[in-house]
PDB file of N, CA and C in Angstrom:
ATOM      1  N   UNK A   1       0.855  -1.177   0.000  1.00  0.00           N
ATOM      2  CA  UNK A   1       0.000   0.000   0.000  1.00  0.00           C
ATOM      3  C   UNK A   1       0.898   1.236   0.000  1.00  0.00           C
ATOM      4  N   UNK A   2       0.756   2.512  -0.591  1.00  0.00           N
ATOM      5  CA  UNK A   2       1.463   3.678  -1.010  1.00  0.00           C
ATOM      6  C   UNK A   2       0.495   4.885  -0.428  1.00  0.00           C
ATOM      7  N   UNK A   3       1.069   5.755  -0.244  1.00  0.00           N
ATOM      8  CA  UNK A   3       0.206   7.087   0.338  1.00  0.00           C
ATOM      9  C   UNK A   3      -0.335   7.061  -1.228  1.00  0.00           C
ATOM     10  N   UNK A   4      -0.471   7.046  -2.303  1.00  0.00           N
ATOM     11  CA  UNK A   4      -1.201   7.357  -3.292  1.00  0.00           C
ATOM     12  C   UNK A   4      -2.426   6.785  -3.135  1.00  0.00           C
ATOM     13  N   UNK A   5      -2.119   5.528  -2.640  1.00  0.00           N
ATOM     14  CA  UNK A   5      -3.491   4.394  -3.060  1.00  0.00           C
ATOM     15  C   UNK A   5      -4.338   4.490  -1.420  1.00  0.00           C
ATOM     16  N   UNK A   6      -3.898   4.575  -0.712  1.00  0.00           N
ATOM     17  CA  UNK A   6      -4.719   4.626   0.583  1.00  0.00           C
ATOM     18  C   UNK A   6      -5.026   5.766   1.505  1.00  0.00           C
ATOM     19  N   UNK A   7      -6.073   5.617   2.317  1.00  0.00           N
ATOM     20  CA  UNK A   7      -6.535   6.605   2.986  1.00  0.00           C
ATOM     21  C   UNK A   7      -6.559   6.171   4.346  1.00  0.00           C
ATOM     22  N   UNK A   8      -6.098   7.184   5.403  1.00  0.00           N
ATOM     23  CA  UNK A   8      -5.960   7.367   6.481  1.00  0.00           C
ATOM     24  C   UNK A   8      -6.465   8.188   7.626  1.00  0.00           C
ATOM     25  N   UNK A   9      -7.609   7.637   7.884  1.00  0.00           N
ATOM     26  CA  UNK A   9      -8.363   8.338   9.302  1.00  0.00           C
ATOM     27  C   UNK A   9      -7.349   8.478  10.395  1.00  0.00           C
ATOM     28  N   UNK A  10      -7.694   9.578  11.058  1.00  0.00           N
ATOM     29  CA  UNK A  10      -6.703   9.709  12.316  1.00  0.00           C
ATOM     30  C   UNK A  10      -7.941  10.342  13.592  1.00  0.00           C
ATOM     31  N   UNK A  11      -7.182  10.379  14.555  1.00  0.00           N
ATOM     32  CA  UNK A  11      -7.696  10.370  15.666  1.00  0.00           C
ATOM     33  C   UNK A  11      -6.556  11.169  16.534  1.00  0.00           C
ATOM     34  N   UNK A  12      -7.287  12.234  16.936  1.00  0.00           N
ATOM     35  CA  UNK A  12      -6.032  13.457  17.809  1.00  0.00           C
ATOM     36  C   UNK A  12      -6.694  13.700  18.851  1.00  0.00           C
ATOM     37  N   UNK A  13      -5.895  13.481  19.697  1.00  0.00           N
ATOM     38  CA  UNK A  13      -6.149  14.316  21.002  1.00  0.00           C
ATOM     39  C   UNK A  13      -5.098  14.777  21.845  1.00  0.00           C
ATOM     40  N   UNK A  14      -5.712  15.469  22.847  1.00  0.00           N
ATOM     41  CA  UNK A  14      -4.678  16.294  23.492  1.00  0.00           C
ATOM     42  C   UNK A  14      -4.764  16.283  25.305  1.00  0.00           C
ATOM     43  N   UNK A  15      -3.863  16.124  25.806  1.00  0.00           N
ATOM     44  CA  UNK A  15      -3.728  16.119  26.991  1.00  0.00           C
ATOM     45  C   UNK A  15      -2.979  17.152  27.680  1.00  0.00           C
ATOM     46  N   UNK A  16      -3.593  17.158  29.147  1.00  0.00           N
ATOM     47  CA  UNK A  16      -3.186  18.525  29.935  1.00  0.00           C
ATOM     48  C   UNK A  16      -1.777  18.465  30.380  1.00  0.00           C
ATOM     49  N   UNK A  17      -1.366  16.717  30.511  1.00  0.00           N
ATOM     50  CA  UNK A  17      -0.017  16.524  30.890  1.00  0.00           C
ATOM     51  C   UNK A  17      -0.089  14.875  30.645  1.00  0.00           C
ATOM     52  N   UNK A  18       1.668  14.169  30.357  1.00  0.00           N
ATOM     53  CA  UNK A  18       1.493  13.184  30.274  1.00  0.00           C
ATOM     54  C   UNK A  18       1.002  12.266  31.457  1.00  0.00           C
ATOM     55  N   UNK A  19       1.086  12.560  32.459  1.00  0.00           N
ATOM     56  CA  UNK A  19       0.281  11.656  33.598  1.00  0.00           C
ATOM     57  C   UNK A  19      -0.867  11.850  33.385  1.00  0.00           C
ATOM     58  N   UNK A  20      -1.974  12.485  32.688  1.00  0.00           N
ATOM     59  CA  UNK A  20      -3.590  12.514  32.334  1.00  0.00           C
ATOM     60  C   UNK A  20      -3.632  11.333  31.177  1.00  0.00           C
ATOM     61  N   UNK A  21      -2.862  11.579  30.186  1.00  0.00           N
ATOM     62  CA  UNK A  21      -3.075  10.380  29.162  1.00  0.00           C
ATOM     63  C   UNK A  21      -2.329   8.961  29.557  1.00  0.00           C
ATOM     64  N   UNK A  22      -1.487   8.992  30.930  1.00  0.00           N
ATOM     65  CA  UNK A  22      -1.109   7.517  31.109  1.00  0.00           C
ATOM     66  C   UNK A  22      -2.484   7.044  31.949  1.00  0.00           C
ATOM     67  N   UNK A  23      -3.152   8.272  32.583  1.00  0.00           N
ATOM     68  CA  UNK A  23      -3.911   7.589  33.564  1.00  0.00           C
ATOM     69  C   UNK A  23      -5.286   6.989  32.593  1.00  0.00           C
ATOM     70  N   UNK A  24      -5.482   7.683  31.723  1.00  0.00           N
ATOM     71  CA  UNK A  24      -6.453   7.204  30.288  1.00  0.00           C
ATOM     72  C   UNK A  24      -5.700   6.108  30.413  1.00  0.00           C
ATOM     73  N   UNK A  25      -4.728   5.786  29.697  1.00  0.00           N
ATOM     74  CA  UNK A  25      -4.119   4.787  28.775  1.00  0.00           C
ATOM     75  C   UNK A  25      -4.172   3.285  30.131  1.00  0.00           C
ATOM     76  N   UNK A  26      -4.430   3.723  31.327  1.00  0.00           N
ATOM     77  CA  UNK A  26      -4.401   2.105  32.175  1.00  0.00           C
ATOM     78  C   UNK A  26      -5.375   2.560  32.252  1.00  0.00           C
ATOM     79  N   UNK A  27      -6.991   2.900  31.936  1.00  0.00           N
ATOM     80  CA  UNK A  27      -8.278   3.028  32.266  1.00  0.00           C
ATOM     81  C   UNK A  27      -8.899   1.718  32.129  1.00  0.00           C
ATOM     82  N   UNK A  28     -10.380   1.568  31.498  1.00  0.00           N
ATOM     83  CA  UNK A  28     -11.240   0.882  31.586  1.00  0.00           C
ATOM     84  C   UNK A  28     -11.562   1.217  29.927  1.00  0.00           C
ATOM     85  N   UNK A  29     -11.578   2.403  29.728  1.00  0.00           N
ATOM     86  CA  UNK A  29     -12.252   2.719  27.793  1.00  0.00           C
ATOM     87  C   UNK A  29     -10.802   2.232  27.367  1.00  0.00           C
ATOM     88  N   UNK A  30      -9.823   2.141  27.569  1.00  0.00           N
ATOM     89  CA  UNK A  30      -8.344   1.840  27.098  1.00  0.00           C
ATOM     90  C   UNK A  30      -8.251   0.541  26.848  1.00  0.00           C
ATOM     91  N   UNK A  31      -9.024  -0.317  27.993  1.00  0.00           N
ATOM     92  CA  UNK A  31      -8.694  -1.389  27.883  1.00  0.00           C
ATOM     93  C   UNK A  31      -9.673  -2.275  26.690  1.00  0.00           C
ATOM     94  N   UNK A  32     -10.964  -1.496  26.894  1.00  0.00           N
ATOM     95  CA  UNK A  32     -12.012  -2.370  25.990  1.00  0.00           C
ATOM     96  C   UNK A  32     -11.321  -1.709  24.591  1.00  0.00           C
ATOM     97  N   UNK A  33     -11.109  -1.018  24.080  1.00  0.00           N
ATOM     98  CA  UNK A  33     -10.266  -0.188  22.531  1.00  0.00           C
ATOM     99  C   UNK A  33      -9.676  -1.443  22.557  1.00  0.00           C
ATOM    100  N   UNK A  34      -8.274  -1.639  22.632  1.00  0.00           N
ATOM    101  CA  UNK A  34      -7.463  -2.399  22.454  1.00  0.00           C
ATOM    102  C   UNK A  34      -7.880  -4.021  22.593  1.00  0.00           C
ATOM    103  N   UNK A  35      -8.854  -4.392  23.481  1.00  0.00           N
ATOM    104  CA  UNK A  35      -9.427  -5.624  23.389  1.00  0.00           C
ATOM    105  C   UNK A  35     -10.240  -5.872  21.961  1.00  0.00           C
ATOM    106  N   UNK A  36     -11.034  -5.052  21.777  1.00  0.00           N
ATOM    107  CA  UNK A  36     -11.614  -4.683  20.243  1.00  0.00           C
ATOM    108  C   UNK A  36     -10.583  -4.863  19.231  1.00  0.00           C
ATOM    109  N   UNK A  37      -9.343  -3.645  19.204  1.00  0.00           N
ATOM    110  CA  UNK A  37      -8.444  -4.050  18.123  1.00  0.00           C
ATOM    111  C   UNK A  37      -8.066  -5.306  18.085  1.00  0.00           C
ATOM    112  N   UNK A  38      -8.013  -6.161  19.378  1.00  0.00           N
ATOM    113  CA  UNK A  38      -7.211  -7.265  19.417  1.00  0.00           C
ATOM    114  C   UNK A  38      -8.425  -8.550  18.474  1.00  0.00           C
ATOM    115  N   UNK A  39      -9.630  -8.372  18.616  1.00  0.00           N
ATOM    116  CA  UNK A  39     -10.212  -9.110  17.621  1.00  0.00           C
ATOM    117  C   UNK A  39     -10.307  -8.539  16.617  1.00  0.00           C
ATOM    118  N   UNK A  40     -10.417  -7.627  16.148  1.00  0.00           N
ATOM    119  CA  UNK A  40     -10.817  -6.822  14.600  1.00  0.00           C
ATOM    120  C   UNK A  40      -9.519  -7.138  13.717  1.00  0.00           C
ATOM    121  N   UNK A  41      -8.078  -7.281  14.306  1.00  0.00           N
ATOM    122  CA  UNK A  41      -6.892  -7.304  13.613  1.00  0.00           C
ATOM    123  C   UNK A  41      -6.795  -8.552  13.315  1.00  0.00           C
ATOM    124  N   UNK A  42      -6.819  -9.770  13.717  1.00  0.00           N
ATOM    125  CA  UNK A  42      -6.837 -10.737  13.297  1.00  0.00           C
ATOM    126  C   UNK A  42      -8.008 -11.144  11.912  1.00  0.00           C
ATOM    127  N   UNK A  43      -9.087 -10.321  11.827  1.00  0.00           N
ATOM    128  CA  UNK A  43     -10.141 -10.355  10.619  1.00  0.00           C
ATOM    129  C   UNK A  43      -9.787  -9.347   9.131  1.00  0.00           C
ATOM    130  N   UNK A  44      -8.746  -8.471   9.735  1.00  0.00           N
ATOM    131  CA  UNK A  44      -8.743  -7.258   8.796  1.00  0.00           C
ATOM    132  C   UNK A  44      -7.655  -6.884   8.886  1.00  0.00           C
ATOM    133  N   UNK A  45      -5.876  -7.871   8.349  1.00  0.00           N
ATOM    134  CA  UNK A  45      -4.918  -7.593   8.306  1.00  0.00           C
ATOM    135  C   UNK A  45      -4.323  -6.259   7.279  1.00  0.00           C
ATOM    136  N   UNK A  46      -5.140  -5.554   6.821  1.00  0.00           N
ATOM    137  CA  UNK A  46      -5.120  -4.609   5.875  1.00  0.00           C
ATOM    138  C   UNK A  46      -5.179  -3.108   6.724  1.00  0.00           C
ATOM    139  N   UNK A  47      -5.678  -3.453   8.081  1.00  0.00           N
ATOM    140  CA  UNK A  47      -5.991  -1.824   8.912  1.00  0.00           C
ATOM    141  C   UNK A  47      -4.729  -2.161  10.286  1.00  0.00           C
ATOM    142  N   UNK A  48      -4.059  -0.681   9.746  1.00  0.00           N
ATOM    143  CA  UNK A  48      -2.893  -0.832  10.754  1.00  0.00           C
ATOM    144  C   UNK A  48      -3.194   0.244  12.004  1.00  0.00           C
ATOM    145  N   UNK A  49      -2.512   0.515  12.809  1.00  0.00           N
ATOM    146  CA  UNK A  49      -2.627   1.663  14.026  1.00  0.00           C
ATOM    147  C   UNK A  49      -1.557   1.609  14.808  1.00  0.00           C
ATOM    148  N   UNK A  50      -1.119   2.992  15.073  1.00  0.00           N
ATOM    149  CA  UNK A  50       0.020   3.876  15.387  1.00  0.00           C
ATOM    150  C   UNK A  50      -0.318   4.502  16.174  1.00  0.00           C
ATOM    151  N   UNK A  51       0.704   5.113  16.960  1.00  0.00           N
ATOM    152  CA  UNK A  51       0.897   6.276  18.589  1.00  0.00           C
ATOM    153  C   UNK A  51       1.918   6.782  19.025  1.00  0.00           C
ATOM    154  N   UNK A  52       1.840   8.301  18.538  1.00  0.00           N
ATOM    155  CA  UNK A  52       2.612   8.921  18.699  1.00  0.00           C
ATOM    156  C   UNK A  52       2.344  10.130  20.147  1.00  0.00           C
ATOM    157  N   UNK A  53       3.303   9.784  20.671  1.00  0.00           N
ATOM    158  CA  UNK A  53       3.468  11.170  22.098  1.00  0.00           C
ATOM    159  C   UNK A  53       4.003  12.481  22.021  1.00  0.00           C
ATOM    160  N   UNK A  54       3.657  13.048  22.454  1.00  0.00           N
ATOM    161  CA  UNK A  54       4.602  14.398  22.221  1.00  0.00           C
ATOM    162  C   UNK A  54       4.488  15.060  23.101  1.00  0.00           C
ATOM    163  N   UNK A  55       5.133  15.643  24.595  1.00  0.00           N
ATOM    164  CA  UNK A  55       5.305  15.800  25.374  1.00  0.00           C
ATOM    165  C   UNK A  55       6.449  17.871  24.974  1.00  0.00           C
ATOM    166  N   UNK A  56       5.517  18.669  24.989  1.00  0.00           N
ATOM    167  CA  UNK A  56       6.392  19.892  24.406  1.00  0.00           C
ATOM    168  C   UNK A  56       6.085  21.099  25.990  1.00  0.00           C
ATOM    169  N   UNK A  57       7.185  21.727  26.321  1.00  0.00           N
ATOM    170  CA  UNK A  57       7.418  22.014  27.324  1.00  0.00           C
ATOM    171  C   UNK A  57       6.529  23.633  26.682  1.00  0.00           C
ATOM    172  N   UNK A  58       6.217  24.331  28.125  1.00  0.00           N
ATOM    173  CA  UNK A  58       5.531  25.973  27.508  1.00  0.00           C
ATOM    174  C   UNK A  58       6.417  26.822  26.474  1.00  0.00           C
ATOM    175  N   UNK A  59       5.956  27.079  25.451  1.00  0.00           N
ATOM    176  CA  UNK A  59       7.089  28.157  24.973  1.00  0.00           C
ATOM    177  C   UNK A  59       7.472  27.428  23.676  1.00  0.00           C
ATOM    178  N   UNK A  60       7.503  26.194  23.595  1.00  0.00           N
ATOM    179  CA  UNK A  60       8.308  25.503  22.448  1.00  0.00           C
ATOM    180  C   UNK A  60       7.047  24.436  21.457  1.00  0.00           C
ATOM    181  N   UNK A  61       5.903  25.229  21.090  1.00  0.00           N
ATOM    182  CA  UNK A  61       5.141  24.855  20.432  1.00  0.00           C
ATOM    183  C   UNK A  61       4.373  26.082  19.549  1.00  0.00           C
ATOM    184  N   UNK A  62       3.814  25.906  18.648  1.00  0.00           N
ATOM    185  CA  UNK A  62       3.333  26.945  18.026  1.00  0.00           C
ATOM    186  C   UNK A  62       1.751  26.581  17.424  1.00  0.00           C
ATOM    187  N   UNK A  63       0.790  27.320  16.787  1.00  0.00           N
ATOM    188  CA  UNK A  63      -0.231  26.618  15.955  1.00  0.00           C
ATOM    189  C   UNK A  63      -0.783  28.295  14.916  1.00  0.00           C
ATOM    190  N   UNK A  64      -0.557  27.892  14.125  1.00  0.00           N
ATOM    191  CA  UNK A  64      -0.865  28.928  13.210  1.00  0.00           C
ATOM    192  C   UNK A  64      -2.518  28.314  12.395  1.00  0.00           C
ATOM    193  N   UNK A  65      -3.388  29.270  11.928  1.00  0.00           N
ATOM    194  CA  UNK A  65      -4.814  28.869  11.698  1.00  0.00           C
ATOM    195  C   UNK A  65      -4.888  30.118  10.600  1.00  0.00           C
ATOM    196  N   UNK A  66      -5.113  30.614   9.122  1.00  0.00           N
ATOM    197  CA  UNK A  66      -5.478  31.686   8.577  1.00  0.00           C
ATOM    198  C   UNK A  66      -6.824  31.039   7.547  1.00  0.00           C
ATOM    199  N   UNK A  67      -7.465  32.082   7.530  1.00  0.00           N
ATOM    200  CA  UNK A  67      -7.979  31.978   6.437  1.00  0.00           C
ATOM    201  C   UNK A  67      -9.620  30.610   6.999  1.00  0.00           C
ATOM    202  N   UNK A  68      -9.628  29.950   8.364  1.00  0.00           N
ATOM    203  CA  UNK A  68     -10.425  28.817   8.732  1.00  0.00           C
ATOM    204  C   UNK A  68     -10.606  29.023  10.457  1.00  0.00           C
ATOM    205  N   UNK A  69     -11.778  28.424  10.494  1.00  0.00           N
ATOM    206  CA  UNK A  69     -11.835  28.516  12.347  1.00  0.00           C
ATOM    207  C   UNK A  69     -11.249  27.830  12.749  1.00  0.00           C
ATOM    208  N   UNK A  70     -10.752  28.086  14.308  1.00  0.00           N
ATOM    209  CA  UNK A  70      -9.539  27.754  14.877  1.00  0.00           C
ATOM    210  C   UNK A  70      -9.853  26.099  15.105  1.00  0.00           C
ATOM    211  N   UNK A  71      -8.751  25.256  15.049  1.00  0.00           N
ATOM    212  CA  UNK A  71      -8.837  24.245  14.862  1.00  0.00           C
ATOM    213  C   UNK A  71      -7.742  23.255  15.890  1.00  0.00           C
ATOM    214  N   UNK A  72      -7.932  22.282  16.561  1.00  0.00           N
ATOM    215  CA  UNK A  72      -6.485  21.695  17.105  1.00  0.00           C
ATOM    216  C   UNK A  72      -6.722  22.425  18.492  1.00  0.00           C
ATOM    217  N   UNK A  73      -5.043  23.120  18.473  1.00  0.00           N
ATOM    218  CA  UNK A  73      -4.156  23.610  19.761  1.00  0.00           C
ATOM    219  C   UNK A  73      -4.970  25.154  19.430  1.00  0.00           C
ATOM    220  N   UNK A  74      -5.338  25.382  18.307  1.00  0.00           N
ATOM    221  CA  UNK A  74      -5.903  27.065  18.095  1.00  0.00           C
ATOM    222  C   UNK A  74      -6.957  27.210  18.789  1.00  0.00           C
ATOM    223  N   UNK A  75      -7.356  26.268  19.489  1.00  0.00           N
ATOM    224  CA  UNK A  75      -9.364  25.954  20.403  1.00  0.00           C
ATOM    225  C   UNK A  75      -8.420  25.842  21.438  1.00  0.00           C
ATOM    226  N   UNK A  76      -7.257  25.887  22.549  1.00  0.00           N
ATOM    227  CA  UNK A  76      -7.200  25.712  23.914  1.00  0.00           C
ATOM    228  C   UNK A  76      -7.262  27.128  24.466  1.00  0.00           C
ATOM    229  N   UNK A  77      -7.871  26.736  25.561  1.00  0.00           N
ATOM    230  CA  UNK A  77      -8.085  28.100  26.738  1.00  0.00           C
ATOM    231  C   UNK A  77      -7.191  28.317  27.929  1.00  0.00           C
ATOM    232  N   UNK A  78      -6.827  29.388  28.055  1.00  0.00           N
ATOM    233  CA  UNK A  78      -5.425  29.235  29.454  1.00  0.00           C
ATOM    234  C   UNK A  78      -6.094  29.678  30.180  1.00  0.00           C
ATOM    235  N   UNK A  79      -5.566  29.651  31.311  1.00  0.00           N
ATOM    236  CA  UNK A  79      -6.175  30.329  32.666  1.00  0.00           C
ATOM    237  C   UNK A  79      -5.575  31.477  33.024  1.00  0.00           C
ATOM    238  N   UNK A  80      -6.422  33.226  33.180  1.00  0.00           N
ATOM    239  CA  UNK A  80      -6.010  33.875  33.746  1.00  0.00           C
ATOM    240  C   UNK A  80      -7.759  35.137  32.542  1.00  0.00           C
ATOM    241  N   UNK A  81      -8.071  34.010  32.221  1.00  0.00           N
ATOM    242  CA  UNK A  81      -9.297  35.252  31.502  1.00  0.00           C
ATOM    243  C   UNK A  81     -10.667  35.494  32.293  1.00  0.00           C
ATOM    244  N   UNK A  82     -11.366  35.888  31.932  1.00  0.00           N
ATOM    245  CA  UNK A  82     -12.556  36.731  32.340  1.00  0.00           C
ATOM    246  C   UNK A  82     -13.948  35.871  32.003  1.00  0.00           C
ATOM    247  N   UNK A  83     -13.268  34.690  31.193  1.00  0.00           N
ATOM    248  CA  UNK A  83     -14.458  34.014  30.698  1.00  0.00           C
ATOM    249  C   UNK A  83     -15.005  33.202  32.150  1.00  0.00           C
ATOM    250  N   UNK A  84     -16.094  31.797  30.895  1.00  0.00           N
ATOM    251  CA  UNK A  84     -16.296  30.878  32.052  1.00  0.00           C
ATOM    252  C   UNK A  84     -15.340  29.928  32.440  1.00  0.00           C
ATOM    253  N   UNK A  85     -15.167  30.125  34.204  1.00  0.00           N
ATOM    254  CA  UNK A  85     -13.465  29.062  34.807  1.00  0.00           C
ATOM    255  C   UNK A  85     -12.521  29.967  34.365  1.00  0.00           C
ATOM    256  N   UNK A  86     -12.817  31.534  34.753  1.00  0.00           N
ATOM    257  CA  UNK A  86     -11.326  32.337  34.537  1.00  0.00           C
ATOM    258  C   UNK A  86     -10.077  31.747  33.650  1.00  0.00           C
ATOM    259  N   UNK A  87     -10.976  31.467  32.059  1.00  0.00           N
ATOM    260  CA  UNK A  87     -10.447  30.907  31.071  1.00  0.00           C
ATOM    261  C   UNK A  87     -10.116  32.129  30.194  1.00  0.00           C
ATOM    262  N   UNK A  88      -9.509  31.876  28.916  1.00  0.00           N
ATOM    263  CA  UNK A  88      -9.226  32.521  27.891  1.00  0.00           C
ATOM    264  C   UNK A  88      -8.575  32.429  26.435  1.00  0.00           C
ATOM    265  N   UNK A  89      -8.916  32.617  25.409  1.00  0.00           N
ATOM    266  CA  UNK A  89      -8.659  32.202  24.240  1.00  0.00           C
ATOM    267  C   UNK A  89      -6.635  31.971  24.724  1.00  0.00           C
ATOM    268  N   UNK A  90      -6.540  31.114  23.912  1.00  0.00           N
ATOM    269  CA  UNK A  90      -4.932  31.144  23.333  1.00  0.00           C
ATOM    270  C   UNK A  90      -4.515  31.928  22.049  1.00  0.00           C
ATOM    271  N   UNK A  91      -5.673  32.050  21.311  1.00  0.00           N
ATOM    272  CA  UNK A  91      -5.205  33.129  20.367  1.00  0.00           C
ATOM    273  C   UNK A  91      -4.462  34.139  20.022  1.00  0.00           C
ATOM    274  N   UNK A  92      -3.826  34.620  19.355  1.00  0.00           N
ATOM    275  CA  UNK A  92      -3.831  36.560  19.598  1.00  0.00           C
ATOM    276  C   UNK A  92      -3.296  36.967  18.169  1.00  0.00           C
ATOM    277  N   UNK A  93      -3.570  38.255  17.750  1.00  0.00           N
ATOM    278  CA  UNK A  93      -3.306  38.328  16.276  1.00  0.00           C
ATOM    279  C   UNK A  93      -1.834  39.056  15.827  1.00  0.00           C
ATOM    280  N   UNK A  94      -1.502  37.732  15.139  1.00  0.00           N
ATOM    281  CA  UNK A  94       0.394  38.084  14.991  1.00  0.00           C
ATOM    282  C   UNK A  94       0.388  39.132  14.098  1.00  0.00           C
ATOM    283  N   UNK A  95       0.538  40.765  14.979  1.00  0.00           N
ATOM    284  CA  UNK A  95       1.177  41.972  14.039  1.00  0.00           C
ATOM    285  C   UNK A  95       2.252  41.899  14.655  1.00  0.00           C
ATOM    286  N   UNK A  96       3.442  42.542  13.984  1.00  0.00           N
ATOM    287  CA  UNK A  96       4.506  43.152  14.591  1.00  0.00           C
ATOM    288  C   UNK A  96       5.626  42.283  14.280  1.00  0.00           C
ATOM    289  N   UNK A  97       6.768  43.220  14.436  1.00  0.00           N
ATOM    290  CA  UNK A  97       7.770  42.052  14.283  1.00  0.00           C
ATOM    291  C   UNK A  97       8.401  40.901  14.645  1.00  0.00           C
ATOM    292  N   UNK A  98       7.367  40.730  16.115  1.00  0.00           N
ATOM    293  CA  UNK A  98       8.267  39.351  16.914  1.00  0.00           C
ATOM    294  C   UNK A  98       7.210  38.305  16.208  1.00  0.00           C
ATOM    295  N   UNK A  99       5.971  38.379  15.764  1.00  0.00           N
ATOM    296  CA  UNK A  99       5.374  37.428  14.895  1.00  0.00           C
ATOM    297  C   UNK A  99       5.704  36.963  13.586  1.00  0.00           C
ATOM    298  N   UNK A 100       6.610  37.137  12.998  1.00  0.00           N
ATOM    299  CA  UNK A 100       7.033  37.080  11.639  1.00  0.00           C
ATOM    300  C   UNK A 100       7.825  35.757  11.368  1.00  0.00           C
ATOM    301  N   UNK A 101       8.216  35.591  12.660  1.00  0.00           N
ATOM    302  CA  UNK A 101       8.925  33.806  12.317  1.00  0.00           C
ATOM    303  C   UNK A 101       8.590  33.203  13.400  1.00  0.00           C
ATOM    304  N   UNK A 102       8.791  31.771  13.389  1.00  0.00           N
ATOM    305  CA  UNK A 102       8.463  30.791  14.295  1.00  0.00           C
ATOM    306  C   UNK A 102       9.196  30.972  15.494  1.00  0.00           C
ATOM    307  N   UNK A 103      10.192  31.377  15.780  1.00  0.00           N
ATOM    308  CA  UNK A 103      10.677  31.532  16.626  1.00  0.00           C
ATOM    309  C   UNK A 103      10.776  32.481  17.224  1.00  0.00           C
ATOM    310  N   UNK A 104      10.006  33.674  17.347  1.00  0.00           N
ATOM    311  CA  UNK A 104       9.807  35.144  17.355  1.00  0.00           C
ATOM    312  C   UNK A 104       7.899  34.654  18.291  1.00  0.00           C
ATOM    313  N   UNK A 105       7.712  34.035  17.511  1.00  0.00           N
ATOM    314  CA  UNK A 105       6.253  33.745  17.785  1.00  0.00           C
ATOM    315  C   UNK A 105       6.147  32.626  18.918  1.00  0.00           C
ATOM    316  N   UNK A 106       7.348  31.482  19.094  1.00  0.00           N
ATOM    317  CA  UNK A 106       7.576  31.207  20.599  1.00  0.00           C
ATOM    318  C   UNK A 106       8.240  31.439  21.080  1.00  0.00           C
ATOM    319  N   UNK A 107       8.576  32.720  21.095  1.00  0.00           N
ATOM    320  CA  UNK A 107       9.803  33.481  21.641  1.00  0.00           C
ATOM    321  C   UNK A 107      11.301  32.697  22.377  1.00  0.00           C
ATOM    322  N   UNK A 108      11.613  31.792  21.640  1.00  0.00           N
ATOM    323  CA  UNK A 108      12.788  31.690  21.450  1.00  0.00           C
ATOM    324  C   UNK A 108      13.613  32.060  20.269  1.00  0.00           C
ATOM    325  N   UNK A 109      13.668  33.346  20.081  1.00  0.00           N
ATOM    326  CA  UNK A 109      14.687  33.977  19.300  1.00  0.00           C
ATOM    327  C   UNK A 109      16.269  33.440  19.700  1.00  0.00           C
ATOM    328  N   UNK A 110      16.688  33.139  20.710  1.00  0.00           N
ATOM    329  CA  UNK A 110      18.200  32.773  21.120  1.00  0.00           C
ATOM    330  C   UNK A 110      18.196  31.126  20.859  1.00  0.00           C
ATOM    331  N   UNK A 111      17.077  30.881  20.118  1.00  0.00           N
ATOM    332  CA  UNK A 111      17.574  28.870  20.122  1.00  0.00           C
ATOM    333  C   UNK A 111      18.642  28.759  19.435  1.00  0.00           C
ATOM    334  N   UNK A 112      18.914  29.306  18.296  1.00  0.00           N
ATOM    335  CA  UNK A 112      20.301  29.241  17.400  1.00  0.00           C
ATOM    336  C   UNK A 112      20.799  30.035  17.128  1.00  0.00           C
ATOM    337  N   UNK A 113      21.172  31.095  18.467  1.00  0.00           N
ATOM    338  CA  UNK A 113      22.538  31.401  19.009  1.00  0.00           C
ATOM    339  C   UNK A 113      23.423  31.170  18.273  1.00  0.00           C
ATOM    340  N   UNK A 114      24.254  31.664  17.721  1.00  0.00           N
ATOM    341  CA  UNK A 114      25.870  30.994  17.384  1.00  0.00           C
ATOM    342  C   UNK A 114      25.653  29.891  16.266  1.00  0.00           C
ATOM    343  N   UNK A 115      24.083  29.718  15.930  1.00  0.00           N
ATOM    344  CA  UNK A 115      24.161  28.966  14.575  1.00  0.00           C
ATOM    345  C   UNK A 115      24.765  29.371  13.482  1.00  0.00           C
ATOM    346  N   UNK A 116      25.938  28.664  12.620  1.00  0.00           N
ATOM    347  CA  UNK A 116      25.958  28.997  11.517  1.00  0.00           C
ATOM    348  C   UNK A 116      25.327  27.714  10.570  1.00  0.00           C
ATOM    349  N   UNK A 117      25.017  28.363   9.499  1.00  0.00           N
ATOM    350  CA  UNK A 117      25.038  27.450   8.553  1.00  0.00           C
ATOM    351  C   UNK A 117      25.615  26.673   7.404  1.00  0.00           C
ATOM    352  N   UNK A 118      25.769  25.486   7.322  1.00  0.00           N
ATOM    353  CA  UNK A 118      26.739  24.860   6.293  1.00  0.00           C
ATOM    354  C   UNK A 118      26.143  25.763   5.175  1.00  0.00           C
ATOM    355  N   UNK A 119      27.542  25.229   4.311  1.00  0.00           N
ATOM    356  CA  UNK A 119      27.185  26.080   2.454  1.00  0.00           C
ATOM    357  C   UNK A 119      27.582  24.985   2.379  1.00  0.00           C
ATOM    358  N   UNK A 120      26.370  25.044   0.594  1.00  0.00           N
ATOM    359  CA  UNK A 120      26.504  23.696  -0.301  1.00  0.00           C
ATOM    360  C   UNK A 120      27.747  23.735  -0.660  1.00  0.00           C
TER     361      UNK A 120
END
């Protein structure tokens, strides 16, 4: 099978910290999922499934959204707003010059410090 010829449903979610998704992952809905896959895979050697973690510290993630409603990490709410649960958009609208690159926009401008770059 080739990314040309097949199609791939996915399934995303997001956790507040990795001890919330380990405590999912030894649950009770965790266990019946995987009991399920464990008969469905033996009938339907053609459907595979993957899991990926990603564990990104404050500051060193980004989510850009133009042009579509916010979608993903662009829908989380922090705490310190006015809403409901002294919540608040994560949003905010990149003018200016520290928005212009990725690293300006998680304000690590000093990650590559002293980077140079090879020439071809």
């Amino acid at each position: 099978m080739t990314a040309e010829t097949s199609t791939t449903p996915i399934s995303l979610s997001y956790w507040k910290d990795v001890e919330s998704l380990r405590a999912f992952a030894q649950g009770p809905a965790q266990r019946a999922g995987w009991d399920c896959w464990n008969r469905t895979m033996k009938s339907h050697p053609h459907i595979g499934i993957m899991h990926e973690v990603f564990a990104a510290p404050r500051g060193h993630w980004e989510s850009i959204c133009v042009n579509m409603e916010p979608f993903g990490m662009d829908q989380m709410e922090l705490p310190g707003g006015e809403g409901a649960g002294g919540l608040r958009s994560a949003l905010v609208r990149a003018q200016g010059p520290k928005w212009m690159s990725m690293l300006g926009r998680m304000s690590r401008v000093d990650m590559f410090e002293g980077y140079e770059a090879e020439e071809d």
